[in-house]
Protein backbone atom coordinates (compact mmCIF):
# COMPACT_ATOMS: atom_id res chain seq x y z
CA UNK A 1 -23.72 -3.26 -6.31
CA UNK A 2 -27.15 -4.38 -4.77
CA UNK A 3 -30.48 -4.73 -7.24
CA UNK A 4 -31.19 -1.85 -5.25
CA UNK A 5 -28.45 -0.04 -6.73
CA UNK A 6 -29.20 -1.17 -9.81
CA UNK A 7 -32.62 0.28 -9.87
CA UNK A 8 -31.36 3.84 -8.86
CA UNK A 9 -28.90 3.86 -11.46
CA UNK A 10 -31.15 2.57 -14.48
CA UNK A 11 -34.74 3.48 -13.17
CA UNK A 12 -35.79 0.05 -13.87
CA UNK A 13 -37.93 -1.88 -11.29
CA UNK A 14 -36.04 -5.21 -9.48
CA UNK A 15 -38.88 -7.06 -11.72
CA UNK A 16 -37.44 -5.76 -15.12
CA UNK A 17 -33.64 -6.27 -14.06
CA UNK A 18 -34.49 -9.87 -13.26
CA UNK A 19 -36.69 -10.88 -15.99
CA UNK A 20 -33.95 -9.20 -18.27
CA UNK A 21 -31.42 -11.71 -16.63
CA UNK A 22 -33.20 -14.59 -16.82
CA UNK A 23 -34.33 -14.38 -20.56
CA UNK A 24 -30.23 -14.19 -20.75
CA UNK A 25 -29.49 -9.89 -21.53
CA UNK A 26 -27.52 -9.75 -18.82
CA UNK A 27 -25.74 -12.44 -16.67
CA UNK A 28 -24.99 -11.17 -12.91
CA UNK A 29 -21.76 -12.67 -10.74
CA UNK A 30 -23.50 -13.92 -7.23
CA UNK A 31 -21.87 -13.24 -3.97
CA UNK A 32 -20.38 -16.41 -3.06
CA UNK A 33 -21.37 -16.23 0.73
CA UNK A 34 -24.93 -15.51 0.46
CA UNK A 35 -25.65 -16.10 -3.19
CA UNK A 36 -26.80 -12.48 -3.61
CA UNK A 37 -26.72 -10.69 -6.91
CA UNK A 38 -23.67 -8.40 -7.67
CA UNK A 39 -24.06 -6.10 -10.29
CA UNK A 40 -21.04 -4.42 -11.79
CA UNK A 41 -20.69 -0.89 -13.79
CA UNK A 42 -20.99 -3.04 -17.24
CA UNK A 43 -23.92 -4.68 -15.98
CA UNK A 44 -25.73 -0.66 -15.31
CA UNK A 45 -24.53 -0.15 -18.51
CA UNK A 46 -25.86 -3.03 -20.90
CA UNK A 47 -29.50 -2.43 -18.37
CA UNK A 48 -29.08 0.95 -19.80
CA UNK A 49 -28.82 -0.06 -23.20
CA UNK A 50 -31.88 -2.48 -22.63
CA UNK A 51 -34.05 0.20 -21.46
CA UNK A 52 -33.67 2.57 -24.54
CA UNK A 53 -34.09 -0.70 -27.05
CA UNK A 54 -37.31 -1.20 -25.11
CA UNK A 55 -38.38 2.67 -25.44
CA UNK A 56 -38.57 2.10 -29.13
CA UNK A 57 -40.30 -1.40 -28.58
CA UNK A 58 -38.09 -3.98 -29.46
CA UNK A 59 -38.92 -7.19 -28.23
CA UNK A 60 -36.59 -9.42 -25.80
CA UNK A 61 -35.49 -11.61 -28.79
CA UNK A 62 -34.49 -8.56 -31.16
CA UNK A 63 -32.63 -6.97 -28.22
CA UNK A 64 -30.81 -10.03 -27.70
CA UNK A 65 -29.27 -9.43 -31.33
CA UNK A 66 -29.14 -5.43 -30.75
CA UNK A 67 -26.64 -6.61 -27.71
CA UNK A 68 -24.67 -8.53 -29.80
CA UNK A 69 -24.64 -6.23 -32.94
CA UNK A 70 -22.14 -2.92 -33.98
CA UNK A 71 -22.79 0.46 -33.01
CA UNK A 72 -23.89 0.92 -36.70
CA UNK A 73 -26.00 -1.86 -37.14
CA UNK A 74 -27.52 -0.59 -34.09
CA UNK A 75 -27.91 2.70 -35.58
CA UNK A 76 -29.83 1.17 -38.50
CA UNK A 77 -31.98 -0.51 -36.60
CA UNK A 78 -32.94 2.34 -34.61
CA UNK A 79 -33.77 4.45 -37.54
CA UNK A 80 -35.72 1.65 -39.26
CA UNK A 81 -38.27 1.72 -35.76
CA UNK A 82 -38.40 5.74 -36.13
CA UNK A 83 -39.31 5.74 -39.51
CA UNK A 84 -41.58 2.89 -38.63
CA UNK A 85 -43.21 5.27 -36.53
CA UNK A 86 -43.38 8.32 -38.81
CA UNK A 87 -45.20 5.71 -41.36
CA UNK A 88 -47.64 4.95 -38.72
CA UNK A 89 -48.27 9.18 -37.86
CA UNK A 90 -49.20 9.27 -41.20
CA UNK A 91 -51.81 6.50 -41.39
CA UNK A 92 -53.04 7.89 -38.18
CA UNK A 93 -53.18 11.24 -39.60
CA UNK A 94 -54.50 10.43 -43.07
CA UNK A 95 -57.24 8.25 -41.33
């Protein structure tokens, strides 16, 4: 697949896919003959993954970890930035 394929399947921007792949969240096989990107269906997936982490803010270097982490520490995580959120509501409210 083409970064143009990439961006219809993730909504990301060719930008985002390549700043994720150079700060090392992804790593992309290059066509041998022209030395064009060639993204595969795990690649659209783990782009996927990295679009959600960033939806609840998590920074490049914590993502890094999310990728490498279990579905439950994941979880954790995840509910750790909600509640983090629901904390901050309430200051926002109470204020």
């Amino acid at each position: 697949m083409t970064i143009k394929d990439a961006e219809k399947l993730t909504g990301l921007t060719a930008k985002s896919i390549r700043l994720y792949e150079s700060k090392g969240l992804i790593t992309v096989d290059r066509n041998e003959e022209n030395d064009y990107r060639n993204y595969t269906q795990e690649n659209i997936n783990q782009l996927k993954r990295i679009k959600v982490y960033r939806y609840f803010d998590f920074s490049i270097e914590e993502i890094k970890e999310l990728l490498n982490d279990t579905p439950e520490t994941v979880a954790d995580k995840i509910q750790q930035k909600m509640e983090e959120y629901e904390d901050e509501s309430e200051d926002i409210s109470s204020k």
